[in-house]
PDB file of N, CA and C in Angstrom:
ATOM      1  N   UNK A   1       0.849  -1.173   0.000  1.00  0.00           N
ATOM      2  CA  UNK A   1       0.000   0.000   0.000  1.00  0.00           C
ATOM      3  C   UNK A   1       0.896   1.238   0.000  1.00  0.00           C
ATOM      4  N   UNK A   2       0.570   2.177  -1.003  1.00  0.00           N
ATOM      5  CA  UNK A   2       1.306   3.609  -0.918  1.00  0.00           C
ATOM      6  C   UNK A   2       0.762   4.615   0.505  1.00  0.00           C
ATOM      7  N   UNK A   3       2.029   5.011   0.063  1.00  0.00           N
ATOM      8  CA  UNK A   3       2.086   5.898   1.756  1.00  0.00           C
ATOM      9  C   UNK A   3       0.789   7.331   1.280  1.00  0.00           C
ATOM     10  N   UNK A   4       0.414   7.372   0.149  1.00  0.00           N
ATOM     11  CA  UNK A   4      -0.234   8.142  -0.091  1.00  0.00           C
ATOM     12  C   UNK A   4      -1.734   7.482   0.483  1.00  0.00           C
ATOM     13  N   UNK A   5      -1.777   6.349  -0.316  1.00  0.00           N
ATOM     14  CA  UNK A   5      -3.328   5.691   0.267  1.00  0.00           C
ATOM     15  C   UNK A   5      -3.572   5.073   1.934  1.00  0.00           C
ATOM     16  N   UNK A   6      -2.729   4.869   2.424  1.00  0.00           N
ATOM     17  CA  UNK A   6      -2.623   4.784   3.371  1.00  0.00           C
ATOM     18  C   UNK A   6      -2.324   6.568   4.526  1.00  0.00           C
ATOM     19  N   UNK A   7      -2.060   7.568   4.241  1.00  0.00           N
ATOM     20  CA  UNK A   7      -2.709   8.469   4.712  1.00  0.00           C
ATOM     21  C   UNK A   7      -3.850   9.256   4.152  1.00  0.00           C
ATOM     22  N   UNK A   8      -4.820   9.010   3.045  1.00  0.00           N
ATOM     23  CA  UNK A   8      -6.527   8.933   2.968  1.00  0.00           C
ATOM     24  C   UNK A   8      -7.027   8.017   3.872  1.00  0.00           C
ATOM     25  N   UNK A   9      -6.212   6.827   3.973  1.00  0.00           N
ATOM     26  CA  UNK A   9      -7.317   5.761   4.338  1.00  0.00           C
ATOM     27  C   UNK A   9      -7.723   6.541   6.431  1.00  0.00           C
ATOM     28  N   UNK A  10      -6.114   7.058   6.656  1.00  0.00           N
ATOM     29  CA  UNK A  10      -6.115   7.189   8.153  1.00  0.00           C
ATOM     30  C   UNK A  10      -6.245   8.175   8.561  1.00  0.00           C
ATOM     31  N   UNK A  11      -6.249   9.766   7.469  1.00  0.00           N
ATOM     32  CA  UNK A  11      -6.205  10.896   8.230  1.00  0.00           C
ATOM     33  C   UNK A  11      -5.120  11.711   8.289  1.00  0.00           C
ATOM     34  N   UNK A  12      -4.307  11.055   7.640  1.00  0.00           N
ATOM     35  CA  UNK A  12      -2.315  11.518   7.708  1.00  0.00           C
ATOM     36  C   UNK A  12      -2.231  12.063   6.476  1.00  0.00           C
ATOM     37  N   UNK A  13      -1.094  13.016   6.802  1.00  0.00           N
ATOM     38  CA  UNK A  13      -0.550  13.676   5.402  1.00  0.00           C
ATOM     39  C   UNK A  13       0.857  12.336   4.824  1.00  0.00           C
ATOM     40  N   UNK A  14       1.188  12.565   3.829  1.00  0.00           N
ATOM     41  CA  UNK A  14       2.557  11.598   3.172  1.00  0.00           C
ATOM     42  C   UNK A  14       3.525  11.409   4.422  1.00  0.00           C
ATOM     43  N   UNK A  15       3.540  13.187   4.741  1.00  0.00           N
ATOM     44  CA  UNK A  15       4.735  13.647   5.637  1.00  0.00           C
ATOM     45  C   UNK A  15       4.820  12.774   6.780  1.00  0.00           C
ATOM     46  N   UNK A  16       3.570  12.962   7.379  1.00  0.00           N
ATOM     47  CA  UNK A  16       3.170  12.015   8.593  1.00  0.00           C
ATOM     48  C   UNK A  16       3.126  10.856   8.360  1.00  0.00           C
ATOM     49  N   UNK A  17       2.871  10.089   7.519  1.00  0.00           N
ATOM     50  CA  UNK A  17       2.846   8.404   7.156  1.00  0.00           C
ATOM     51  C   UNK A  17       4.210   7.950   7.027  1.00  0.00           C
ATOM     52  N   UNK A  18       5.373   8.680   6.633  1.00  0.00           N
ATOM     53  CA  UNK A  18       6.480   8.801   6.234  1.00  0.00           C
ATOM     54  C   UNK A  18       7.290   8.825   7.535  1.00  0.00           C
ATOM     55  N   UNK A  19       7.031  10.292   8.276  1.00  0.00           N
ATOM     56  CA  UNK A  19       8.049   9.969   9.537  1.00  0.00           C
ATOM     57  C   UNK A  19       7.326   8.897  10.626  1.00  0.00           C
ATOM     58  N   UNK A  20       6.391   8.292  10.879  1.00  0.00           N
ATOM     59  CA  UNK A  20       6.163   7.027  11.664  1.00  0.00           C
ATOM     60  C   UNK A  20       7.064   6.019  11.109  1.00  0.00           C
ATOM     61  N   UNK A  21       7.350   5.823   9.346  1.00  0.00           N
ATOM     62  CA  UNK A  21       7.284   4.440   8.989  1.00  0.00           C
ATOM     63  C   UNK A  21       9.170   4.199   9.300  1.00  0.00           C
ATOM     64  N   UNK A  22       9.641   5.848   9.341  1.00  0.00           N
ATOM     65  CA  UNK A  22      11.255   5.784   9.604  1.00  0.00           C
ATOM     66  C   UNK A  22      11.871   6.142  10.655  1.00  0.00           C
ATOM     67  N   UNK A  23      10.663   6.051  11.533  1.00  0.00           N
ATOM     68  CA  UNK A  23      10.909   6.482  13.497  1.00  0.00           C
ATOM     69  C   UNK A  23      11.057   7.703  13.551  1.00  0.00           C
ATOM     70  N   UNK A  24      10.922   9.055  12.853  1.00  0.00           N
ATOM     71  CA  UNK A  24      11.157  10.438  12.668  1.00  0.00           C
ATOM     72  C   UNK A  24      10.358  10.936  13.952  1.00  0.00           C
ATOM     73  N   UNK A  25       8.986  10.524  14.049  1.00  0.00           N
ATOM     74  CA  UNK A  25       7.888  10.973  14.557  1.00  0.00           C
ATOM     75  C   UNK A  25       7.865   9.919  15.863  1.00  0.00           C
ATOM     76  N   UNK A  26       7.770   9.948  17.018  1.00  0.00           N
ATOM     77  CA  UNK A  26       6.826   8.745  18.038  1.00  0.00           C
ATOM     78  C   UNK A  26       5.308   9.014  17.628  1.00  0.00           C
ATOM     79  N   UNK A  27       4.765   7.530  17.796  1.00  0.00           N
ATOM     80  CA  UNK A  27       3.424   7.549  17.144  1.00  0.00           C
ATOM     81  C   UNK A  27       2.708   7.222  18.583  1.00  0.00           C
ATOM     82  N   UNK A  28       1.939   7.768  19.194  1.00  0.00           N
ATOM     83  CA  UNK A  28       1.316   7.637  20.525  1.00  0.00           C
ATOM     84  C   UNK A  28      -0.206   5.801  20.358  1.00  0.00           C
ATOM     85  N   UNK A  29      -0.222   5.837  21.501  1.00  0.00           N
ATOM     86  CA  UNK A  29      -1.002   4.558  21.097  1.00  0.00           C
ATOM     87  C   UNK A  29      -2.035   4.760  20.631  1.00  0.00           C
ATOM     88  N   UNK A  30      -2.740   6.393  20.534  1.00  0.00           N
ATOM     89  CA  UNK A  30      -4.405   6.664  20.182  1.00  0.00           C
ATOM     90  C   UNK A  30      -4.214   6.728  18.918  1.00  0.00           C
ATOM     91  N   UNK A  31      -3.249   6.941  18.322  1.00  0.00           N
ATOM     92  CA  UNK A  31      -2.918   7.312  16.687  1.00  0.00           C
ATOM     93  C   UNK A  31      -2.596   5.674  16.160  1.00  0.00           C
ATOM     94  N   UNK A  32      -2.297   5.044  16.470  1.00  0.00           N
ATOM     95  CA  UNK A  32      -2.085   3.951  16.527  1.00  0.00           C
ATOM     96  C   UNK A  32      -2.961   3.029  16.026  1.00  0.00           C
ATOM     97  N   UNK A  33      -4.164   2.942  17.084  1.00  0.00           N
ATOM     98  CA  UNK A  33      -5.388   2.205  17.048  1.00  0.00           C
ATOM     99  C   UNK A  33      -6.514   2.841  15.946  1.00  0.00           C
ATOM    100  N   UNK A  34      -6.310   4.053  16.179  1.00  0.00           N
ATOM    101  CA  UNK A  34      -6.714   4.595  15.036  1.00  0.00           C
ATOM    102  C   UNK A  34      -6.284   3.948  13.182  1.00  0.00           C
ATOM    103  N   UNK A  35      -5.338   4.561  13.475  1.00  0.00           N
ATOM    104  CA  UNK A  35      -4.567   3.578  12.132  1.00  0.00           C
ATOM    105  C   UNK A  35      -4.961   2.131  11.631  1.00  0.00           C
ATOM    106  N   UNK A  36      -4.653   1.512  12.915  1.00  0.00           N
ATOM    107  CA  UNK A  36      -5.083  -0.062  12.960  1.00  0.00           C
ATOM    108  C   UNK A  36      -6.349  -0.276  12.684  1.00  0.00           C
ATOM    109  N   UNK A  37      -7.540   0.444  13.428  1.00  0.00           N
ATOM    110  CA  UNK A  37      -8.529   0.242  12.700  1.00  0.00           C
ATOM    111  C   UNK A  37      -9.121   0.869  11.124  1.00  0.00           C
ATOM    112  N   UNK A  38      -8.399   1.837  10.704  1.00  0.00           N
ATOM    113  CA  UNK A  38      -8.673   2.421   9.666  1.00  0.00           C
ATOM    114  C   UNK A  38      -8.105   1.739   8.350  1.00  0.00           C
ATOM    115  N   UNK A  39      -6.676   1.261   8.791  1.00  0.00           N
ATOM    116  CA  UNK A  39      -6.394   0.116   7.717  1.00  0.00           C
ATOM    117  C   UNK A  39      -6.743  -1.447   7.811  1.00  0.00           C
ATOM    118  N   UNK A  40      -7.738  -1.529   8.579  1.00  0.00           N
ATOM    119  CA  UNK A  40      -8.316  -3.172   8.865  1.00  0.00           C
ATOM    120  C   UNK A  40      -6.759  -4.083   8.919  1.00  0.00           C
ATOM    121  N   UNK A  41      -6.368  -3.774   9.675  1.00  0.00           N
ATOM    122  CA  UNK A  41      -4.936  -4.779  10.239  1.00  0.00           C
ATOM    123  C   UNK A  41      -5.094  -5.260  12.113  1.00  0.00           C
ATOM    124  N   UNK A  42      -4.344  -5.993  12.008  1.00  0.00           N
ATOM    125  CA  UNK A  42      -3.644  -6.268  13.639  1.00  0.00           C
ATOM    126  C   UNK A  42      -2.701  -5.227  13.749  1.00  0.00           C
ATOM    127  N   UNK A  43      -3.058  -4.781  14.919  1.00  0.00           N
ATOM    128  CA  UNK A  43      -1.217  -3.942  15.879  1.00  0.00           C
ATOM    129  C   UNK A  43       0.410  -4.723  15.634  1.00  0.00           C
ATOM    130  N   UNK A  44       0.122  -6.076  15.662  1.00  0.00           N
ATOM    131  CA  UNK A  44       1.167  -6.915  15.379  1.00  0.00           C
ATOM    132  C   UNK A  44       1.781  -7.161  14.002  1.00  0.00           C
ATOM    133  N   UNK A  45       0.801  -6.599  12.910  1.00  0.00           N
ATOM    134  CA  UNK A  45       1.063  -6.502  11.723  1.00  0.00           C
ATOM    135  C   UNK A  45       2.373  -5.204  11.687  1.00  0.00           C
ATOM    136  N   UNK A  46       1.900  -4.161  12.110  1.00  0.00           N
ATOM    137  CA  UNK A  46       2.181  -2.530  12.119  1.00  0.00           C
ATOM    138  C   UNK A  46       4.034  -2.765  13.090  1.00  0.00           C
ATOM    139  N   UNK A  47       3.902  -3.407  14.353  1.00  0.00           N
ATOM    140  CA  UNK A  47       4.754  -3.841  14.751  1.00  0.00           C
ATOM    141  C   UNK A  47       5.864  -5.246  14.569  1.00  0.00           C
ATOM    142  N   UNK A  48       5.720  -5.339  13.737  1.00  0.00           N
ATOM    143  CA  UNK A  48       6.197  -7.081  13.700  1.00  0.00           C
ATOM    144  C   UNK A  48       7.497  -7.008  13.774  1.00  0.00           C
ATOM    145  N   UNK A  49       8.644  -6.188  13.113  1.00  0.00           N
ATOM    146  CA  UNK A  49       9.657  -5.865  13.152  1.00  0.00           C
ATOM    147  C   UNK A  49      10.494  -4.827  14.192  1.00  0.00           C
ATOM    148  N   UNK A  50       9.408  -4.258  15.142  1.00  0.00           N
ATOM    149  CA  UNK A  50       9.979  -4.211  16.448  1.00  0.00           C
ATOM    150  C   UNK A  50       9.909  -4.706  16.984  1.00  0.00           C
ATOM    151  N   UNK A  51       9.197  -5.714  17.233  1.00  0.00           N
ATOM    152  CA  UNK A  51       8.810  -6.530  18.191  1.00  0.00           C
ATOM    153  C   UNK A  51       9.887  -7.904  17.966  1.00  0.00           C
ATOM    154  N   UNK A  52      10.856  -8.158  16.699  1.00  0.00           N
ATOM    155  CA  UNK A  52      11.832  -8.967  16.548  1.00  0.00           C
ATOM    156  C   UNK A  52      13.274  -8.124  17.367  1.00  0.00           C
ATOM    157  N   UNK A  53      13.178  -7.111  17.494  1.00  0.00           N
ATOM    158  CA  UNK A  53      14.645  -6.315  17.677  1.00  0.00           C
ATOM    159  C   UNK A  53      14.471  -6.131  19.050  1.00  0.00           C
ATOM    160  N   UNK A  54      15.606  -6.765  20.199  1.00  0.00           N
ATOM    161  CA  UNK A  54      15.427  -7.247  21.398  1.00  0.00           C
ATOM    162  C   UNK A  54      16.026  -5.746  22.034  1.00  0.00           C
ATOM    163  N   UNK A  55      16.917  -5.121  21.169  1.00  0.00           N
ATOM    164  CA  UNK A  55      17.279  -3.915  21.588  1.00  0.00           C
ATOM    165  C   UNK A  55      16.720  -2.746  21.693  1.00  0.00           C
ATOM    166  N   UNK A  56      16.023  -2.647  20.292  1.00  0.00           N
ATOM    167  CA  UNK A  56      15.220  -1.647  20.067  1.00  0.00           C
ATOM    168  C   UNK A  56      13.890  -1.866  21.494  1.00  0.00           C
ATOM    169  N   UNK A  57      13.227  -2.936  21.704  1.00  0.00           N
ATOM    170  CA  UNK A  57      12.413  -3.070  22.915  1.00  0.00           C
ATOM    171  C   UNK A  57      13.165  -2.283  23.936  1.00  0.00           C
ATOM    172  N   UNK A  58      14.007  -2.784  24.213  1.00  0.00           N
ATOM    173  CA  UNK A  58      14.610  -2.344  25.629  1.00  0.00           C
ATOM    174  C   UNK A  58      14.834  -0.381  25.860  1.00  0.00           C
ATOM    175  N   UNK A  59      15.299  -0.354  24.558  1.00  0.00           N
ATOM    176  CA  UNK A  59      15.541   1.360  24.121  1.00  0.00           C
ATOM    177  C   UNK A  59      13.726   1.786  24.292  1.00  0.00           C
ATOM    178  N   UNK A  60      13.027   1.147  24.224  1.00  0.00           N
ATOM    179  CA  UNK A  60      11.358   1.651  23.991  1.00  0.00           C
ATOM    180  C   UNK A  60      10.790   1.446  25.677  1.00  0.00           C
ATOM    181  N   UNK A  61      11.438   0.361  26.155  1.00  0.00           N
ATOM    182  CA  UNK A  61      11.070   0.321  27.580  1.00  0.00           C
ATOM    183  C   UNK A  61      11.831   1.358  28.609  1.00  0.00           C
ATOM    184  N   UNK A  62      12.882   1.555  28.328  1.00  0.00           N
ATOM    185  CA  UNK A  62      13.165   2.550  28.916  1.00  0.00           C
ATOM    186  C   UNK A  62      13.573   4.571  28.733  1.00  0.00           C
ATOM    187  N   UNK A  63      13.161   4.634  27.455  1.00  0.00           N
ATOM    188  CA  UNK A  63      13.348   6.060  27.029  1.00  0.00           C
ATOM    189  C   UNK A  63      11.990   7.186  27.710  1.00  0.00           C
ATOM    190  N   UNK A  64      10.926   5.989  27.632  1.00  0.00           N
ATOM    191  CA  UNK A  64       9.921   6.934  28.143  1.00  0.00           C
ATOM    192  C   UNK A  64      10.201   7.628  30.368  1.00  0.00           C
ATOM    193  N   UNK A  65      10.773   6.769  30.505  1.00  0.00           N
ATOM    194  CA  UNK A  65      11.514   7.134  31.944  1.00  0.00           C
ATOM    195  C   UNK A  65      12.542   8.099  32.202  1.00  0.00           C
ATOM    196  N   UNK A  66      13.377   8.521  30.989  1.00  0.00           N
ATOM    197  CA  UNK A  66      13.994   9.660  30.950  1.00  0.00           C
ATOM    198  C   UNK A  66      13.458  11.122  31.013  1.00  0.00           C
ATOM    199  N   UNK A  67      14.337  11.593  31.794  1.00  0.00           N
ATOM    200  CA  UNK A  67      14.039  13.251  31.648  1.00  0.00           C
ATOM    201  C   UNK A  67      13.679  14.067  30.559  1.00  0.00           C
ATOM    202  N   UNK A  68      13.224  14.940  30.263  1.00  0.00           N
ATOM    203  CA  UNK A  68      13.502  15.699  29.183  1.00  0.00           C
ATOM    204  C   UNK A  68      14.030  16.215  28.699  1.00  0.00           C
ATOM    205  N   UNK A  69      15.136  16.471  29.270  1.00  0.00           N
ATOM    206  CA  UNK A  69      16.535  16.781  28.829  1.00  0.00           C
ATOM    207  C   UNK A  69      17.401  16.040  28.240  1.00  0.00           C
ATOM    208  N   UNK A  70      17.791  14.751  29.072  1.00  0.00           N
ATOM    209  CA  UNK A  70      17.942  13.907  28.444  1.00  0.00           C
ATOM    210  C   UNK A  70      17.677  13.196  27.472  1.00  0.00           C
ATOM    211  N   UNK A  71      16.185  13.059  26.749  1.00  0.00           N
ATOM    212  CA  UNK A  71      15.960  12.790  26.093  1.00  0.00           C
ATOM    213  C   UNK A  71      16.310  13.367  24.765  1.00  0.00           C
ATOM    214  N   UNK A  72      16.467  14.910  25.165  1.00  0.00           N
ATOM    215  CA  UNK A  72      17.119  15.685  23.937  1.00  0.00           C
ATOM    216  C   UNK A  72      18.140  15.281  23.732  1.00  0.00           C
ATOM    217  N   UNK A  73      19.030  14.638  24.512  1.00  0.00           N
ATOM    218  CA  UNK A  73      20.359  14.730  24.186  1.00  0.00           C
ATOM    219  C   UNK A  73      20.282  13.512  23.712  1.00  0.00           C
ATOM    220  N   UNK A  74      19.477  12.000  24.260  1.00  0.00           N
ATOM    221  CA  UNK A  74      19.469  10.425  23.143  1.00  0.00           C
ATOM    222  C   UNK A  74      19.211  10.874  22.017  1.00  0.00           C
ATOM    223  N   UNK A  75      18.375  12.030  21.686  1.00  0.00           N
ATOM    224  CA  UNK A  75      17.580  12.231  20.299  1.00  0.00           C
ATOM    225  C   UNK A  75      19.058  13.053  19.872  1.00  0.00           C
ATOM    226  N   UNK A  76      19.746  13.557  20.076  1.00  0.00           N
ATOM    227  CA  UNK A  76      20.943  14.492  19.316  1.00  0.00           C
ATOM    228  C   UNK A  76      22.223  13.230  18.994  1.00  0.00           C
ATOM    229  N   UNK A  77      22.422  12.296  20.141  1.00  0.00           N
ATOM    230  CA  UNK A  77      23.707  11.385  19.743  1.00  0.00           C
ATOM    231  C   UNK A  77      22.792  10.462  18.562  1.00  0.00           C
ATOM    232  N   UNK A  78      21.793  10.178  18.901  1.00  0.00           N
ATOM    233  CA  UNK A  78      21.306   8.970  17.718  1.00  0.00           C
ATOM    234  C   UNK A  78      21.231   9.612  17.060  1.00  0.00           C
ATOM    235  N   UNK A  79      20.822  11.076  16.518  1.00  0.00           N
ATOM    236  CA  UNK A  79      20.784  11.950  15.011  1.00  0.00           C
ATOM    237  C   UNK A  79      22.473  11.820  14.615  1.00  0.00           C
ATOM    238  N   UNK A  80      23.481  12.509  15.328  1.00  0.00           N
ATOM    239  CA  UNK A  80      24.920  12.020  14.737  1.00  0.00           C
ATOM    240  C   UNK A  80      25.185  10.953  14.873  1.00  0.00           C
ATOM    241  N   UNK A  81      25.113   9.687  15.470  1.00  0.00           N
ATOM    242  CA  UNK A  81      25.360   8.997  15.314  1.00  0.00           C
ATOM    243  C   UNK A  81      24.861   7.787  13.802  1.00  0.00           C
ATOM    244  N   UNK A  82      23.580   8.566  13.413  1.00  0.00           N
ATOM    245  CA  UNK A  82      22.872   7.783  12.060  1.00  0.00           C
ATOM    246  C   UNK A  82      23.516   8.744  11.075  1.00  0.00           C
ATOM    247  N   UNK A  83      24.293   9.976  11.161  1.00  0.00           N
ATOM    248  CA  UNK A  83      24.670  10.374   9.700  1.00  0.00           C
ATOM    249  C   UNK A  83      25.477   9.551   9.057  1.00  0.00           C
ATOM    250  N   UNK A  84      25.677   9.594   7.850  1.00  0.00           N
ATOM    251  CA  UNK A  84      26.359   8.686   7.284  1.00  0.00           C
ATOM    252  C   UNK A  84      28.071   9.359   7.591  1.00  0.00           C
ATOM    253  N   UNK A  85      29.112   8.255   6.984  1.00  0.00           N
ATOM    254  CA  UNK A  85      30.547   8.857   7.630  1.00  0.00           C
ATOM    255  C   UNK A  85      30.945  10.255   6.291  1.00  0.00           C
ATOM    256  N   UNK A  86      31.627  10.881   7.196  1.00  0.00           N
ATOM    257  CA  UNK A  86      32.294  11.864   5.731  1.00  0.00           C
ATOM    258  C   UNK A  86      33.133  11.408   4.962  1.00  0.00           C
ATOM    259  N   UNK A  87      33.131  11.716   3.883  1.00  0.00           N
ATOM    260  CA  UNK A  87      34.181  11.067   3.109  1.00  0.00           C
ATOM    261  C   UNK A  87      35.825  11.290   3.622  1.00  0.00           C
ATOM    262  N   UNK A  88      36.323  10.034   3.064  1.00  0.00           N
ATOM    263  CA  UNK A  88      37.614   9.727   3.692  1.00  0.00           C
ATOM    264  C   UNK A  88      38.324   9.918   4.817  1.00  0.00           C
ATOM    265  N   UNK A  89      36.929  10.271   5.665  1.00  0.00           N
ATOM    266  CA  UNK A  89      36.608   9.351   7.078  1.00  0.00           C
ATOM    267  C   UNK A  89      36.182   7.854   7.491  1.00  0.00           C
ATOM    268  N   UNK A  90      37.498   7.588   8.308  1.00  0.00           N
ATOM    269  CA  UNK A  90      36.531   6.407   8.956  1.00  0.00           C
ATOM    270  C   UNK A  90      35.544   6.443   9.931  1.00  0.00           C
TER     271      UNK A  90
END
């Protein structure tokens, strides 16, 4: 399904269908169920591939317990840390 028909089907712009599908955005659980029921799926469908990554869980079980400060700062090392390397850098 295109990310286009899939935000008609739910209410979302591209933009928004787009940063959920590449973790840009946290998607809260009401937006969620929403979704789930709007695209006639399971939650487990939508999740299946986090729910394989034992790390990524653990990063999800515990980020919401952080400060807010802190949290700015997981959200700033994981932004440099996902750029790609500079050239003729290792």
């Amino acid at each position: 399904m295109s990310q286009e028909r899939s935000g008609y089907l739910t209410g979302l712009t591209v933009e928004q269908v787009r940063a959920y599908e590449v973790g840009r955005e946290i998607i809260t659980a009401d937006r969620l169920a929403t979704i789930v029921k709007a695209l006639t799926v399971e939650i487990d469908t939508l999740v299946r591939n986090v729910l394989r990554d034992v790390d990524l869980l653990q990063f999800l079980v515990f980020y919401p317990r952080l400060s807010n400060s802190t949290k700015a700062s997981v959200q700033r090392l994981c932004a440099d840390l996902a750029k790609p390397p500079e050239r003729g850098r290792d």
